[in-house]
Protein backbone atom coordinates (compact mmCIF):
# COMPACT_ATOMS: atom_id res chain seq x y z
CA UNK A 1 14.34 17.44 -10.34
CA UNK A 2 13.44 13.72 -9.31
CA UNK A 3 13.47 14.53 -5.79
CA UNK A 4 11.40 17.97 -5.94
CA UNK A 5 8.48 15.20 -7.53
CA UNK A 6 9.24 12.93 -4.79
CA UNK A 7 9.08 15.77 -1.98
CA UNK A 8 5.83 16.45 -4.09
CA UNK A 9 4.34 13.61 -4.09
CA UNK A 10 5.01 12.86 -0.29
CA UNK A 11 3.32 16.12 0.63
CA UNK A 12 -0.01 14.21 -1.02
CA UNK A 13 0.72 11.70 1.36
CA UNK A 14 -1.26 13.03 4.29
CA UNK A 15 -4.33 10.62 4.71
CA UNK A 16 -8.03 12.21 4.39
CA UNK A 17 -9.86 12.81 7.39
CA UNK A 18 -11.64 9.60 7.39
CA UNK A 19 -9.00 7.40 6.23
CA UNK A 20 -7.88 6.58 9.58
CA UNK A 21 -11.38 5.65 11.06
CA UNK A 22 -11.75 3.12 8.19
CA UNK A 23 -8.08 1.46 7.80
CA UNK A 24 -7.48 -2.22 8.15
CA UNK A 25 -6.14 -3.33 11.52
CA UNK A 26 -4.22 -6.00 12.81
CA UNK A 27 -5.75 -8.25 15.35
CA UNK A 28 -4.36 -7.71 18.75
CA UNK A 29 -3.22 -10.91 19.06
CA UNK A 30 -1.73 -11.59 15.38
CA UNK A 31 2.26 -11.80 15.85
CA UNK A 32 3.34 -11.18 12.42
CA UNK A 33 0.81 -8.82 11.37
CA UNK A 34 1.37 -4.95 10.27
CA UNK A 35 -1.16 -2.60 9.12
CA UNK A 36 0.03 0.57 6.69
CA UNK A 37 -1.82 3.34 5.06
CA UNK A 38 -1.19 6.51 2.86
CA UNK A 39 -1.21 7.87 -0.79
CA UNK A 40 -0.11 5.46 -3.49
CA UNK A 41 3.25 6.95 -4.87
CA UNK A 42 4.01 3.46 -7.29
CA UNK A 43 2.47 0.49 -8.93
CA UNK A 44 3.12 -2.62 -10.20
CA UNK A 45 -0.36 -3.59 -12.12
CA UNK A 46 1.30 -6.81 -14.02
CA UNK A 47 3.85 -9.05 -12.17
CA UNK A 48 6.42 -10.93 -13.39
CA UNK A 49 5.32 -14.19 -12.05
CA UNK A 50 1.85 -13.88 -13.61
CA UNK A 51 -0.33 -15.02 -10.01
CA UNK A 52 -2.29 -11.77 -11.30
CA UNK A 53 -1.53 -9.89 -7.83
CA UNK A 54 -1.26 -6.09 -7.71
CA UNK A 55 1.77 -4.37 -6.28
CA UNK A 56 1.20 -0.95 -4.75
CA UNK A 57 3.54 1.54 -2.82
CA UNK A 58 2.59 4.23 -0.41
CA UNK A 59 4.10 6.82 1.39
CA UNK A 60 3.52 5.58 4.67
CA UNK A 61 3.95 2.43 7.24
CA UNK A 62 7.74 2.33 7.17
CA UNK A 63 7.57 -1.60 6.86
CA UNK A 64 9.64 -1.74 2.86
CA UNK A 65 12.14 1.50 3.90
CA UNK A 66 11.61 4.29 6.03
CA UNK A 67 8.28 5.89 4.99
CA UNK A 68 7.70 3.38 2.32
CA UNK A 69 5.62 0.13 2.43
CA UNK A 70 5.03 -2.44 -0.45
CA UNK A 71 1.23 -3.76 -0.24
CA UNK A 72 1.21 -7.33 -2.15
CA UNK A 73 -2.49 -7.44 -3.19
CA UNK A 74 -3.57 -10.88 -4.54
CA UNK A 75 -6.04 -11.22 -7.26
CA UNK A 76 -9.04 -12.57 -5.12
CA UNK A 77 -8.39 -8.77 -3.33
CA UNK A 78 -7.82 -6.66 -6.35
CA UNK A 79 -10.22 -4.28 -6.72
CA UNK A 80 -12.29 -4.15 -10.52
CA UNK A 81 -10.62 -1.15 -11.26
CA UNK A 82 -7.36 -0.88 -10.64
CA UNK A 83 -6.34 2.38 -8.46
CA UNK A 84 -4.15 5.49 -9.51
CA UNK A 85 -1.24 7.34 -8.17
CA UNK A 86 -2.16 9.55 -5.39
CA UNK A 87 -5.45 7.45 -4.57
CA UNK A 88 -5.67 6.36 -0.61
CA UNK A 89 -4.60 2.91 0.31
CA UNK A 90 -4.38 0.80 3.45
CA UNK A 91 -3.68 -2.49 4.50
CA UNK A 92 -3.18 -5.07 6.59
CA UNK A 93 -1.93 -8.13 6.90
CA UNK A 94 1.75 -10.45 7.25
CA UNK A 95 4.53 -9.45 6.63
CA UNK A 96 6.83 -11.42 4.11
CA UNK A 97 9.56 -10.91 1.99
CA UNK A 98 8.93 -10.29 -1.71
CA UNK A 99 10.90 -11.54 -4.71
CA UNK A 100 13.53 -8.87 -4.49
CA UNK A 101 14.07 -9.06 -0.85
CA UNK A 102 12.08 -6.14 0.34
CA UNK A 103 9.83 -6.60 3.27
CA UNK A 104 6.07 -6.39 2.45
CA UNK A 105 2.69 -6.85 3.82
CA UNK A 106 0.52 -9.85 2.20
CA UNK A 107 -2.81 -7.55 2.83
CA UNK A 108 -5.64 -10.00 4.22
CA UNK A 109 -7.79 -6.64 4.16
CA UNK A 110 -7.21 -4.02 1.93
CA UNK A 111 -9.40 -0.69 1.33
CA UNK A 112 -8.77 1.88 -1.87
CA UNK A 113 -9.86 5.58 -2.12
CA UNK A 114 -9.60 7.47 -4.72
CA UNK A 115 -8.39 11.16 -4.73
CA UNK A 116 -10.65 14.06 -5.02
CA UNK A 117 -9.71 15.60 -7.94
């Protein structure tokens, strides 16, 4: 049952048709720099440390696990309203390791879209 609502939710994961055109990018000379972007799948909206940064997870970028990349969104980034599972997110930025090891970017840019509903 858990993984039929993953499968499902990955299959949301496709990007809209403009999503690409508008993404974050790297700059071509920035050595530890990765860009990611797809459907958020997870969320952290309060961490445990309290810095007021938002966690987010989407199905795409392949930078946390295969598929899977952690964007660490700091406060002065956040957006007023916080997004929702299945809304469109990209980022780019370092990449660092988080406080449970994972590898994640530290988004210098960051864009949200919300789904169509």
């Amino acid at each position: 049952m858990a993984l039929e609502a993953l499968l499902a939710t990955l299959a949301l994961a496709a990007p809209t048709a403009g999503a690409a055109a508008t993404a974050p990018r790297c700059p071509p000379d920035a050595g530890n720099c990765r860009a990611a972007q797809g459907r958020i799948i997870a969320m952290e909206r309060v961490d445990p440390d309290g810095d007021g940064d938002l966690h987010v997870v989407i199905a795409g970028g392949s930078v946390t696990l295969p598929g899977i990349t952690v964007l660490d969104v700091s406060r002065r980034l956040r957006p007023k309203r916080d997004p929702r599972i299945g809304d469109w997110a990209a980022g780019a930025g370092p990449v660092y390791r988080g406080s449970f090891g994972q590898r994640q970017i530290e988004v210098v840019r960051v864009v949200f879209r919300p789904r169509r509903r």
